[in-house]
PDB file of N, CA and C in Angstrom:
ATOM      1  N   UNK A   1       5.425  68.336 -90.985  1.00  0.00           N
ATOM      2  CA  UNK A   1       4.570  68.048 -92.126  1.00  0.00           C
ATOM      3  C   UNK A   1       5.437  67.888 -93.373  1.00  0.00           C
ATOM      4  N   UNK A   2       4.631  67.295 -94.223  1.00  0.00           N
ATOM      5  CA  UNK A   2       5.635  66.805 -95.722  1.00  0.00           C
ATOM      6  C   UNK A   2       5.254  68.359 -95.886  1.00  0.00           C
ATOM      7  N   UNK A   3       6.223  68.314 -97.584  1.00  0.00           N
ATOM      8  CA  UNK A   3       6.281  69.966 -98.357  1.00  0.00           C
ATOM      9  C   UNK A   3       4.470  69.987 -98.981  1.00  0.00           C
ATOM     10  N   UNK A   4       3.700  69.494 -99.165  1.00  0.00           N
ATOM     11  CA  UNK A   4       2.498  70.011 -99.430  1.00  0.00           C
ATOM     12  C   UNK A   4       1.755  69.588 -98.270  1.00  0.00           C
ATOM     13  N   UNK A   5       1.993  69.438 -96.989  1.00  0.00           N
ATOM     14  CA  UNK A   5       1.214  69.689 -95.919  1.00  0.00           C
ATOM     15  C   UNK A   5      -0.062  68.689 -95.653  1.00  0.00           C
ATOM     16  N   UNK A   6      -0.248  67.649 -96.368  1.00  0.00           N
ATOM     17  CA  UNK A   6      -1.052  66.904 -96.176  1.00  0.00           C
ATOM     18  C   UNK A   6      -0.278  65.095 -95.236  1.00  0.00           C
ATOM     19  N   UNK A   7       1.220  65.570 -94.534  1.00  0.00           N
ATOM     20  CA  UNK A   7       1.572  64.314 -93.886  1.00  0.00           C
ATOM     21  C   UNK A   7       2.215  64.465 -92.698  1.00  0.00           C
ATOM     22  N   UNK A   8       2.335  63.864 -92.166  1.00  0.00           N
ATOM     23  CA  UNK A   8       3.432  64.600 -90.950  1.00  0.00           C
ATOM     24  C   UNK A   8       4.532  63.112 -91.381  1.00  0.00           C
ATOM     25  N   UNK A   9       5.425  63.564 -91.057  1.00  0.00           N
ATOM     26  CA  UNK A   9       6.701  63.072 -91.919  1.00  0.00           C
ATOM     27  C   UNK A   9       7.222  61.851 -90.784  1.00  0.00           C
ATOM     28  N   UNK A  10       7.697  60.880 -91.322  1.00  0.00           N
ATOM     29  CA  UNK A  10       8.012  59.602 -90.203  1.00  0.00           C
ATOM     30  C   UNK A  10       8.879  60.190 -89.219  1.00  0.00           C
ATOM     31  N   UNK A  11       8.986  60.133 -87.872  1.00  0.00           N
ATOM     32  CA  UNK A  11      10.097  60.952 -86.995  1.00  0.00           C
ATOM     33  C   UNK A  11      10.989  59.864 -86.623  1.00  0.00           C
ATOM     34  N   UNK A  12      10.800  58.724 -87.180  1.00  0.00           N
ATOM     35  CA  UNK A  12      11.423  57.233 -86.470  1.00  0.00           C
ATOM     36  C   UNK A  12      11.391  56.947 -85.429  1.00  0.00           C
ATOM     37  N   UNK A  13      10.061  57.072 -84.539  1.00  0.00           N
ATOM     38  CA  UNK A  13       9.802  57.019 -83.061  1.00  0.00           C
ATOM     39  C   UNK A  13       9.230  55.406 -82.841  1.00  0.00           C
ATOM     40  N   UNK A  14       9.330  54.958 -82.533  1.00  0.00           N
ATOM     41  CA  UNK A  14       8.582  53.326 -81.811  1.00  0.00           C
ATOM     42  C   UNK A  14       7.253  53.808 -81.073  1.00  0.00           C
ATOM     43  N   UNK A  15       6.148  53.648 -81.722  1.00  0.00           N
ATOM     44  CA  UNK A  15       4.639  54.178 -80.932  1.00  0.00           C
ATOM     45  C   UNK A  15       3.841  53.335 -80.401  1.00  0.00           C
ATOM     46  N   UNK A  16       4.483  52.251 -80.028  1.00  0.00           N
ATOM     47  CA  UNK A  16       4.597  51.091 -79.314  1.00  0.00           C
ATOM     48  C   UNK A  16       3.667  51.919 -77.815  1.00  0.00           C
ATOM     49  N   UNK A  17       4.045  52.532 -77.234  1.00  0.00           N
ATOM     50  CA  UNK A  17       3.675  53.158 -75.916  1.00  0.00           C
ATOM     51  C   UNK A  17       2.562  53.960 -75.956  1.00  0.00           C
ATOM     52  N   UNK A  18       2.480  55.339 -77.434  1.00  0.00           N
ATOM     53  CA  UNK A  18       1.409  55.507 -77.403  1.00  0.00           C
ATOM     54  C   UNK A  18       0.185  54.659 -78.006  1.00  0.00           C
ATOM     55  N   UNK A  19       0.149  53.333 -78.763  1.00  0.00           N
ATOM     56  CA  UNK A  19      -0.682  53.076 -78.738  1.00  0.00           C
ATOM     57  C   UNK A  19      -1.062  52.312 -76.979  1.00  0.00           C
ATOM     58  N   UNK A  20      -0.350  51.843 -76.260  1.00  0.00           N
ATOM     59  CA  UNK A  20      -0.889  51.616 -75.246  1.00  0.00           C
ATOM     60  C   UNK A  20      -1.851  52.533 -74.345  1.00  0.00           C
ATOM     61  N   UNK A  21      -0.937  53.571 -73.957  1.00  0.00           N
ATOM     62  CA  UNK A  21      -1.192  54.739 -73.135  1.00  0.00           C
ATOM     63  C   UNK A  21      -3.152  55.186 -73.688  1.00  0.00           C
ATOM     64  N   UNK A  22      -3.120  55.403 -75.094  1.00  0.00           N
ATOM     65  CA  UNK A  22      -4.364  55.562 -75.826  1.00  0.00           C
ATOM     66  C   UNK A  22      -5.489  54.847 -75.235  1.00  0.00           C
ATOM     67  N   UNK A  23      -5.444  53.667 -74.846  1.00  0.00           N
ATOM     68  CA  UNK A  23      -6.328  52.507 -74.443  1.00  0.00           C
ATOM     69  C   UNK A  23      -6.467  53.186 -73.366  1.00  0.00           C
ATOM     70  N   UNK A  24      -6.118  53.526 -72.453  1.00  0.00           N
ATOM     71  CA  UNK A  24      -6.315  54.342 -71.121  1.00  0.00           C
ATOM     72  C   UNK A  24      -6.816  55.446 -70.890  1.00  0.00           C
ATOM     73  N   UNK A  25      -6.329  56.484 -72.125  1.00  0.00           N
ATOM     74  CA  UNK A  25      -6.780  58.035 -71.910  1.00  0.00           C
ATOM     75  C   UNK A  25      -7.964  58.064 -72.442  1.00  0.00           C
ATOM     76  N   UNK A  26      -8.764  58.653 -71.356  1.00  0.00           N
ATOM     77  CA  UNK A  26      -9.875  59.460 -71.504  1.00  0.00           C
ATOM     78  C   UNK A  26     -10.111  60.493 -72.313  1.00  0.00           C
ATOM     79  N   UNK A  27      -8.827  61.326 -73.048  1.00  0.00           N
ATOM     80  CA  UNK A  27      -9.255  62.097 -73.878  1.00  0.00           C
ATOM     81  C   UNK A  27      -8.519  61.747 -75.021  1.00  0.00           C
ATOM     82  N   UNK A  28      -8.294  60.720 -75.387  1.00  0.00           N
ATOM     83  CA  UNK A  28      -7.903  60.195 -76.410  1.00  0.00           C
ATOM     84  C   UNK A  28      -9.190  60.281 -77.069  1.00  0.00           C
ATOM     85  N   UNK A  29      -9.069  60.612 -78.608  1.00  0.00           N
ATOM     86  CA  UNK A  29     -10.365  60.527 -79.343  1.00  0.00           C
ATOM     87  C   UNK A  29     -10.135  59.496 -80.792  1.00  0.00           C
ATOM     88  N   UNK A  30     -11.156  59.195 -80.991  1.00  0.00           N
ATOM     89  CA  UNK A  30     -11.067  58.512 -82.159  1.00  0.00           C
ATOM     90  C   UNK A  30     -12.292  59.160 -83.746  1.00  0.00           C
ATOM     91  N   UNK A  31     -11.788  59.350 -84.502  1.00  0.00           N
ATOM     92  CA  UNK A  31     -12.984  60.109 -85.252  1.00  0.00           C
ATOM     93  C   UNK A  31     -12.686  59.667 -86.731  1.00  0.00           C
ATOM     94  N   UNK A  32     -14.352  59.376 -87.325  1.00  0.00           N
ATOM     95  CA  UNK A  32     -14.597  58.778 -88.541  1.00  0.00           C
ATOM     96  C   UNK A  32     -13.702  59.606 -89.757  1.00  0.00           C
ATOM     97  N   UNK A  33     -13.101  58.759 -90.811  1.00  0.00           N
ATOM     98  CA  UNK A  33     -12.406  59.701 -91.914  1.00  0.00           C
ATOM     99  C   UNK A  33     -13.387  59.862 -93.036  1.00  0.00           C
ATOM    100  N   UNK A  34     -14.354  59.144 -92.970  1.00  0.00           N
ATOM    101  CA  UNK A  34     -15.646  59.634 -93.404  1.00  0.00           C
ATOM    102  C   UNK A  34     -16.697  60.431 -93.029  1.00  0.00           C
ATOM    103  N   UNK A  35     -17.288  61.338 -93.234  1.00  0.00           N
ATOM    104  CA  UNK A  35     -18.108  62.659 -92.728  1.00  0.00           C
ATOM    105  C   UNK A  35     -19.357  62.326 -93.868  1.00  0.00           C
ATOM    106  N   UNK A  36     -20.658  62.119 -93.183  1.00  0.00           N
ATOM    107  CA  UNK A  36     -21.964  62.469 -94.391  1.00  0.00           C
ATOM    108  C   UNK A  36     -22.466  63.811 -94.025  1.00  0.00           C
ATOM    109  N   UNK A  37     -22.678  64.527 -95.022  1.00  0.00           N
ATOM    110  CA  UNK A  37     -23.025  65.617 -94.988  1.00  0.00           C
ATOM    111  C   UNK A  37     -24.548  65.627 -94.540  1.00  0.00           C
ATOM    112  N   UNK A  38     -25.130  66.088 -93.464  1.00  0.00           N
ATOM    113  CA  UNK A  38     -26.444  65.850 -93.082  1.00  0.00           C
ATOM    114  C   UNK A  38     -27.628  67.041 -94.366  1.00  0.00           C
ATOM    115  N   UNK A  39     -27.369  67.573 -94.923  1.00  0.00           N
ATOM    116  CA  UNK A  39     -27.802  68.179 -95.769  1.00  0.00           C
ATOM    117  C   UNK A  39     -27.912  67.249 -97.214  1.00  0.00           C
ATOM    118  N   UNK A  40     -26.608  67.083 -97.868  1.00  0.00           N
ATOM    119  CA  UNK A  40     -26.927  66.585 -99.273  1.00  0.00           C
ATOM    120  C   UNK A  40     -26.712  65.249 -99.210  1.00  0.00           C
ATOM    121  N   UNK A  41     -26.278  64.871 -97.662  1.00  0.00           N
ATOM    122  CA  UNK A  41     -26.068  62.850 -97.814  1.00  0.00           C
ATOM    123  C   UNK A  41     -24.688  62.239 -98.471  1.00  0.00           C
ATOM    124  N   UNK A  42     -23.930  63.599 -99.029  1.00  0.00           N
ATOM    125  CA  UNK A  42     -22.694  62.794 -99.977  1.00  0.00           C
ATOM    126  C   UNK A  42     -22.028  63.057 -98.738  1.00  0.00           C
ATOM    127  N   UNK A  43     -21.044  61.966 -99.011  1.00  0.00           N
ATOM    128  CA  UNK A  43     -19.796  61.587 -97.877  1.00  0.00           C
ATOM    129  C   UNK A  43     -18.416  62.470 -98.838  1.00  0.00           C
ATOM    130  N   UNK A  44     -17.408  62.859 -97.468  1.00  0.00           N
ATOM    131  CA  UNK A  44     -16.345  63.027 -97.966  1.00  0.00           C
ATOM    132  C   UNK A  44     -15.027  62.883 -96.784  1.00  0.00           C
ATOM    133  N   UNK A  45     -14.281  62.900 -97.388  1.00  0.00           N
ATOM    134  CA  UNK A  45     -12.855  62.135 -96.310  1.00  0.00           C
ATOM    135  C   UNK A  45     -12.923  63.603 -95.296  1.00  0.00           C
ATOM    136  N   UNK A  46     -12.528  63.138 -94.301  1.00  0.00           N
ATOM    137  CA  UNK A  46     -12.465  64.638 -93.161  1.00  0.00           C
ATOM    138  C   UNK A  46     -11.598  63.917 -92.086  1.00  0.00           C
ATOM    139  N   UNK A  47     -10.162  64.375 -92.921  1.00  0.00           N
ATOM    140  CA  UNK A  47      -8.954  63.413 -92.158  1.00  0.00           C
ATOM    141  C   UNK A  47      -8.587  65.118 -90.963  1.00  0.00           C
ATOM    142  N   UNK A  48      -7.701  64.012 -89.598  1.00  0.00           N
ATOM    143  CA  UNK A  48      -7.176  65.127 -89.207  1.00  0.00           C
ATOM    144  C   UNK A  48      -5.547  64.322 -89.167  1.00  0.00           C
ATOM    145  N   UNK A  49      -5.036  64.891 -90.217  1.00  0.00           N
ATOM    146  CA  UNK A  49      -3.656  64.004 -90.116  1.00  0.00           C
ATOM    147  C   UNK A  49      -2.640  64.944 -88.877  1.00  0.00           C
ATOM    148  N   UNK A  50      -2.976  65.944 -88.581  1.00  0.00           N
ATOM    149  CA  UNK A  50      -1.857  66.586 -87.408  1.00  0.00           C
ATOM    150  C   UNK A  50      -1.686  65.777 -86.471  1.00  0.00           C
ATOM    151  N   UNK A  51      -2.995  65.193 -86.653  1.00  0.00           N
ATOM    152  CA  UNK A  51      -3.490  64.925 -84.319  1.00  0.00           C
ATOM    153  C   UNK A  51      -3.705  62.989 -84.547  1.00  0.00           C
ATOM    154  N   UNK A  52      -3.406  62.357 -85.875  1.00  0.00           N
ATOM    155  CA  UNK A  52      -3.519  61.053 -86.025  1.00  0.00           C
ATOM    156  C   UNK A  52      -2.743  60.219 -85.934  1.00  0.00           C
ATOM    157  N   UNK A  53      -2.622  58.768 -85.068  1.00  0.00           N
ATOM    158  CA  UNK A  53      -1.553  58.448 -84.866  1.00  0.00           C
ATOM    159  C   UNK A  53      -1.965  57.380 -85.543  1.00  0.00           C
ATOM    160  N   UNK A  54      -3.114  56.362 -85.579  1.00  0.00           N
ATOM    161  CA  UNK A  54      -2.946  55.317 -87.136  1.00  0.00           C
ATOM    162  C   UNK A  54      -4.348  55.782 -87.520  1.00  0.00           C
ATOM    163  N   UNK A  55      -4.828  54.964 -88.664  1.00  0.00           N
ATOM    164  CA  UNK A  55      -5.820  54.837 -89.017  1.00  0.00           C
ATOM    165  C   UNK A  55      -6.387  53.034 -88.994  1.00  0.00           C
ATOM    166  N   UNK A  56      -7.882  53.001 -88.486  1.00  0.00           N
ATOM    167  CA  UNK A  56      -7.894  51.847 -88.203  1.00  0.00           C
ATOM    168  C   UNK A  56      -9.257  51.281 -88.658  1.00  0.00           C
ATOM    169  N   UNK A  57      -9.567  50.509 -89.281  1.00  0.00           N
ATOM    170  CA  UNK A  57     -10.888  50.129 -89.929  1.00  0.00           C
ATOM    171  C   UNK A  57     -11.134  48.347 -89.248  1.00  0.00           C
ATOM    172  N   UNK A  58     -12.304  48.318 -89.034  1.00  0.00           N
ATOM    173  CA  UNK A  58     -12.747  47.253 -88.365  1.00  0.00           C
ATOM    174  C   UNK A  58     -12.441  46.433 -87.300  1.00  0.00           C
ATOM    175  N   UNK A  59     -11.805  47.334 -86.673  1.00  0.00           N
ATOM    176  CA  UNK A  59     -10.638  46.825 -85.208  1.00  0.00           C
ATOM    177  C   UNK A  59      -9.015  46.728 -85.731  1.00  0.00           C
ATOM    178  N   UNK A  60      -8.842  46.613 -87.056  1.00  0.00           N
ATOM    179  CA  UNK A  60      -7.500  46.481 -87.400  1.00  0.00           C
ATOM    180  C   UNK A  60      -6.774  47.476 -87.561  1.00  0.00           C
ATOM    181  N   UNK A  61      -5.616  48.101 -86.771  1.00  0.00           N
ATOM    182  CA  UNK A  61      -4.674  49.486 -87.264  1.00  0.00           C
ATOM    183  C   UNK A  61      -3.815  48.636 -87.856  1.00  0.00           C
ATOM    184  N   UNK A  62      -3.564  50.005 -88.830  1.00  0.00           N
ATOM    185  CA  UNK A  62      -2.106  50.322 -89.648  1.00  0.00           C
ATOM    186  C   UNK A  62      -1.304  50.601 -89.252  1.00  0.00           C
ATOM    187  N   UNK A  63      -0.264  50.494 -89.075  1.00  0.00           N
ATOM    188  CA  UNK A  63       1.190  51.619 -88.407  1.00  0.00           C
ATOM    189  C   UNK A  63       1.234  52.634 -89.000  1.00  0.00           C
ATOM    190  N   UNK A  64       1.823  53.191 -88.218  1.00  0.00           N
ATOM    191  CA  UNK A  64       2.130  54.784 -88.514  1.00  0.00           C
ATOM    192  C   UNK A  64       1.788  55.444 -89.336  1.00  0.00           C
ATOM    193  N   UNK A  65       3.633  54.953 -89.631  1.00  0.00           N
ATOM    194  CA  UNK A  65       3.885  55.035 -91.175  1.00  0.00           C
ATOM    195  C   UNK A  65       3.039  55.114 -92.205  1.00  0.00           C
ATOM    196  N   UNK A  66       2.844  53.708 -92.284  1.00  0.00           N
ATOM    197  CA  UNK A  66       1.788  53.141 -93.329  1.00  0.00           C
ATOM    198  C   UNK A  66       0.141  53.995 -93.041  1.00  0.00           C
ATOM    199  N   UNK A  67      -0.333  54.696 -91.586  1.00  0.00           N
ATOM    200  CA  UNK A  67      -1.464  55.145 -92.207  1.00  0.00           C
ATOM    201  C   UNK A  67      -1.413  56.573 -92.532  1.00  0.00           C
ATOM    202  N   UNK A  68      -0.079  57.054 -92.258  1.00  0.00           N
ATOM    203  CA  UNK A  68       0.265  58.453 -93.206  1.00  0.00           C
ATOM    204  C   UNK A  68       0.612  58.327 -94.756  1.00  0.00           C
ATOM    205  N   UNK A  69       1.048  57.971 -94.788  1.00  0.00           N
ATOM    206  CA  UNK A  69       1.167  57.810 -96.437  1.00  0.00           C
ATOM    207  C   UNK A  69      -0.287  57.261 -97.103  1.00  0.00           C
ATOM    208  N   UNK A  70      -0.848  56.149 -96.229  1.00  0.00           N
ATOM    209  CA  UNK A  70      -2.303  56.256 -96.864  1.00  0.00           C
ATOM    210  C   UNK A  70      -3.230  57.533 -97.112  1.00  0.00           C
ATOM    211  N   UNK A  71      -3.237  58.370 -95.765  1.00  0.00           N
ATOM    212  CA  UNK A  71      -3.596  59.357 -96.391  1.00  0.00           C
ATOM    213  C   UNK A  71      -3.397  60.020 -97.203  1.00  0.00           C
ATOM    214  N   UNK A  72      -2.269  61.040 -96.984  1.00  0.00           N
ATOM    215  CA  UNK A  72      -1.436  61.276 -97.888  1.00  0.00           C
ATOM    216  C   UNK A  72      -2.257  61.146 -99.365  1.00  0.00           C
ATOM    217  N   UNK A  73      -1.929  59.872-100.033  1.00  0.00           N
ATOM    218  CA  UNK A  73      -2.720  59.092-100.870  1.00  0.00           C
ATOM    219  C   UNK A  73      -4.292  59.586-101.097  1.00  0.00           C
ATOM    220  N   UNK A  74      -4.687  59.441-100.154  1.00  0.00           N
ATOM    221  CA  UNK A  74      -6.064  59.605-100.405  1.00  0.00           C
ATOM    222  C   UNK A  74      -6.413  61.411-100.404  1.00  0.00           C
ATOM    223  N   UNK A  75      -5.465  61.829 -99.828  1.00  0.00           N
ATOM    224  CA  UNK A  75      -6.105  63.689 -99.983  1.00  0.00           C
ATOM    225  C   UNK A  75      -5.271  64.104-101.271  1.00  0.00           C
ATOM    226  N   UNK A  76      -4.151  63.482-100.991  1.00  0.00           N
ATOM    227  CA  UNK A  76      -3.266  64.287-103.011  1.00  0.00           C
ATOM    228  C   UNK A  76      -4.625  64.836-104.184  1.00  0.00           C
ATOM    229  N   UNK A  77      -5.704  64.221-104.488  1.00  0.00           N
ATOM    230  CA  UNK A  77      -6.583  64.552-105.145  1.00  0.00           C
ATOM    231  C   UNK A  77      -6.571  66.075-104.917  1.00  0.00           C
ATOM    232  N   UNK A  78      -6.960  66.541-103.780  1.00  0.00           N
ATOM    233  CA  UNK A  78      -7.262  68.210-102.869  1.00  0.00           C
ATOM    234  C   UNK A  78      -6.538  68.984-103.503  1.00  0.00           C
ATOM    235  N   UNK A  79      -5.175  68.413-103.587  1.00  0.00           N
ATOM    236  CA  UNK A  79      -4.328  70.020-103.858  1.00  0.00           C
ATOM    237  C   UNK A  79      -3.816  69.725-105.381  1.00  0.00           C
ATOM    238  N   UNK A  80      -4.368  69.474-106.117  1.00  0.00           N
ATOM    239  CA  UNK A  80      -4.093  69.252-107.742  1.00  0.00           C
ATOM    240  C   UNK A  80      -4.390  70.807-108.025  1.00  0.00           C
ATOM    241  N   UNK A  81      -3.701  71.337-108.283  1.00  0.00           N
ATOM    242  CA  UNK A  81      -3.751  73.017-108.650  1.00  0.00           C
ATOM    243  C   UNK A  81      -5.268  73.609-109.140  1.00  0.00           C
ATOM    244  N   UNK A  82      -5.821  72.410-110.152  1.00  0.00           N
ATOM    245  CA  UNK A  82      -6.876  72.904-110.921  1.00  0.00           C
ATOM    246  C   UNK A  82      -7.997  73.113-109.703  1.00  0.00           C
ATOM    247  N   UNK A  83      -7.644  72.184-108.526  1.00  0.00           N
ATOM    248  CA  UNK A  83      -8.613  72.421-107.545  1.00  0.00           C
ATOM    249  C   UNK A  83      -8.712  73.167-106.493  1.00  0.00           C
ATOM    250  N   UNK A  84      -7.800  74.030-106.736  1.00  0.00           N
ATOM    251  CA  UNK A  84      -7.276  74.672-105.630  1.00  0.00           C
ATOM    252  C   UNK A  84      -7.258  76.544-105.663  1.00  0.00           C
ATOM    253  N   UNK A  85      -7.945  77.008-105.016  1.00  0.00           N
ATOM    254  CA  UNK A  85      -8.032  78.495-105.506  1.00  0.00           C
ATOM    255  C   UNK A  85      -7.593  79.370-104.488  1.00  0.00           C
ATOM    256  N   UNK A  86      -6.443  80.260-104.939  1.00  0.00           N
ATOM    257  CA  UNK A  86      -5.406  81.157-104.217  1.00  0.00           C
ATOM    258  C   UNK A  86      -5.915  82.464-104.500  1.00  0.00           C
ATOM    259  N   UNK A  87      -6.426  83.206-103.404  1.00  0.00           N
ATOM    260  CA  UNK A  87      -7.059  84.693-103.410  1.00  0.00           C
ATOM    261  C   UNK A  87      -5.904  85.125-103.190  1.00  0.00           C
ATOM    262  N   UNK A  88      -5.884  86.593-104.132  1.00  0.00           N
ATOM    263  CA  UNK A  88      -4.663  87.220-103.776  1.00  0.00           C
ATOM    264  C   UNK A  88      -5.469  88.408-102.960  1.00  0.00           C
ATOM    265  N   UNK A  89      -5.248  88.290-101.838  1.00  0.00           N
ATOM    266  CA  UNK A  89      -6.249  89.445-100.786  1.00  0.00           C
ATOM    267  C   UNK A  89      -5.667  91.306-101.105  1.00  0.00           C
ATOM    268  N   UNK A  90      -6.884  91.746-101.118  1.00  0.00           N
ATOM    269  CA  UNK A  90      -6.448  93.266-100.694  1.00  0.00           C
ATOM    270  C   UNK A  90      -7.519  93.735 -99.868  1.00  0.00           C
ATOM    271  N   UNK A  91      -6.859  94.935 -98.944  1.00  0.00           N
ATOM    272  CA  UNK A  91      -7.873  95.711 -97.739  1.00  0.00           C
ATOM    273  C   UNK A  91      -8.970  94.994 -98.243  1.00  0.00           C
ATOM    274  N   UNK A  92     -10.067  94.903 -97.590  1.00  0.00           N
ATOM    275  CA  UNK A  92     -11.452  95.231 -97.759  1.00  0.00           C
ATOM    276  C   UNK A  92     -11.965  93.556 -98.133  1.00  0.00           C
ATOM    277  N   UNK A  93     -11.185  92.677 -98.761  1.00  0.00           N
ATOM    278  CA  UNK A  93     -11.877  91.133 -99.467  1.00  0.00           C
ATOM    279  C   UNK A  93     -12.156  90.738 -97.855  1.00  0.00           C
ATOM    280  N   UNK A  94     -13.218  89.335 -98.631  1.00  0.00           N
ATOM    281  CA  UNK A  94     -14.059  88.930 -97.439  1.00  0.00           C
ATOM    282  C   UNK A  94     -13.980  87.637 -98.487  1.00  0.00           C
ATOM    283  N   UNK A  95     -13.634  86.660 -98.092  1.00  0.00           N
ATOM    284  CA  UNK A  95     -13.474  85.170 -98.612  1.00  0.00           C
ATOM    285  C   UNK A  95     -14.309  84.010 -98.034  1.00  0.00           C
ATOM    286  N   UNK A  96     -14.878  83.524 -98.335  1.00  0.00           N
ATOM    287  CA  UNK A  96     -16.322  82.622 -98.010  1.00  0.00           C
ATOM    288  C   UNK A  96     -15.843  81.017 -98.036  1.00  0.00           C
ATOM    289  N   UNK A  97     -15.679  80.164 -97.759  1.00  0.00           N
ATOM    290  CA  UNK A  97     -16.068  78.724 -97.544  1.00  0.00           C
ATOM    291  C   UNK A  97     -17.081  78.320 -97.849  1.00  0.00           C
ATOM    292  N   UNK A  98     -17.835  77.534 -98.505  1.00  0.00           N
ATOM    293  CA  UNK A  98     -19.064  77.252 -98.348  1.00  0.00           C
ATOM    294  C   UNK A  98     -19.352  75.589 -98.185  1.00  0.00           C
ATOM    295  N   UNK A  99     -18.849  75.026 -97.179  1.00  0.00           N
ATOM    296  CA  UNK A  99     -18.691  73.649 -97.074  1.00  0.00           C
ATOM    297  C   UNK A  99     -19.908  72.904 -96.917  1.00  0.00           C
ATOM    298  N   UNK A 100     -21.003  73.211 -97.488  1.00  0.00           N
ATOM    299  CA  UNK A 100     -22.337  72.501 -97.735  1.00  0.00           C
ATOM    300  C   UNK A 100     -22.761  72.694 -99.189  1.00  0.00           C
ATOM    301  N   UNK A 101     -22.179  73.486-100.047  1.00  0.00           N
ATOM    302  CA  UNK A 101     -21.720  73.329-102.050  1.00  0.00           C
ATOM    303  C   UNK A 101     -22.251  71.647-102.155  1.00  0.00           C
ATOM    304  N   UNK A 102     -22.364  71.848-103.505  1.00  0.00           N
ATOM    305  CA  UNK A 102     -21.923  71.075-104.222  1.00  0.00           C
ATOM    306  C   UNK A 102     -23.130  69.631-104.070  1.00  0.00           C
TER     307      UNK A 102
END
């Protein structure tokens, strides 16, 4: 992963093979980078950049490369400090998510 964790870093591999191999596997998955929230209807990006090998819109992929750094791009917004909130835990805290907010 890059130093703020939103890329996995070019390894200079030719993915020439896995995109083939992909066309074949059965558990190859493919999943929207858009998510609507079935509650409030607003959409928001719901990338999984660990497990992504391009990103591809209307039958057309990107390479690699190029669709990591797109992301990249598109999540940098996330970790702008002002948006970002660091519990400093002691015994006893209980820290909540509430991913239907807002």
């Amino acid at each position: 992963m890059t130093e703020n964790g939103l890329r996995v870093v070019d390894d200079g591999r030719d993915y020439t093979e896995d995109f083939a191999r992909e066309k074949n596997d059965e558990g190859c998955l493919s999943h929207p980078l858009l998510w609507t929230n079935p509650v409030t209807g607003r959409t928001a990006l719901q990338p999984h950049s660990r497990c992504m090998l391009c990103l591809e819109s209307d039958g057309t992929r990107l390479g690699v490369v190029e669709s990591r750094i797109l992301l990249e791009k598109l999540m940098a917004p996330a970790i702008v400090p002002s948006r970002v909130y660091g519990h400093g835990y002691e015994p006893g805290n209980v820290a909540v998510w509430d991913n239907f907010s807002i």
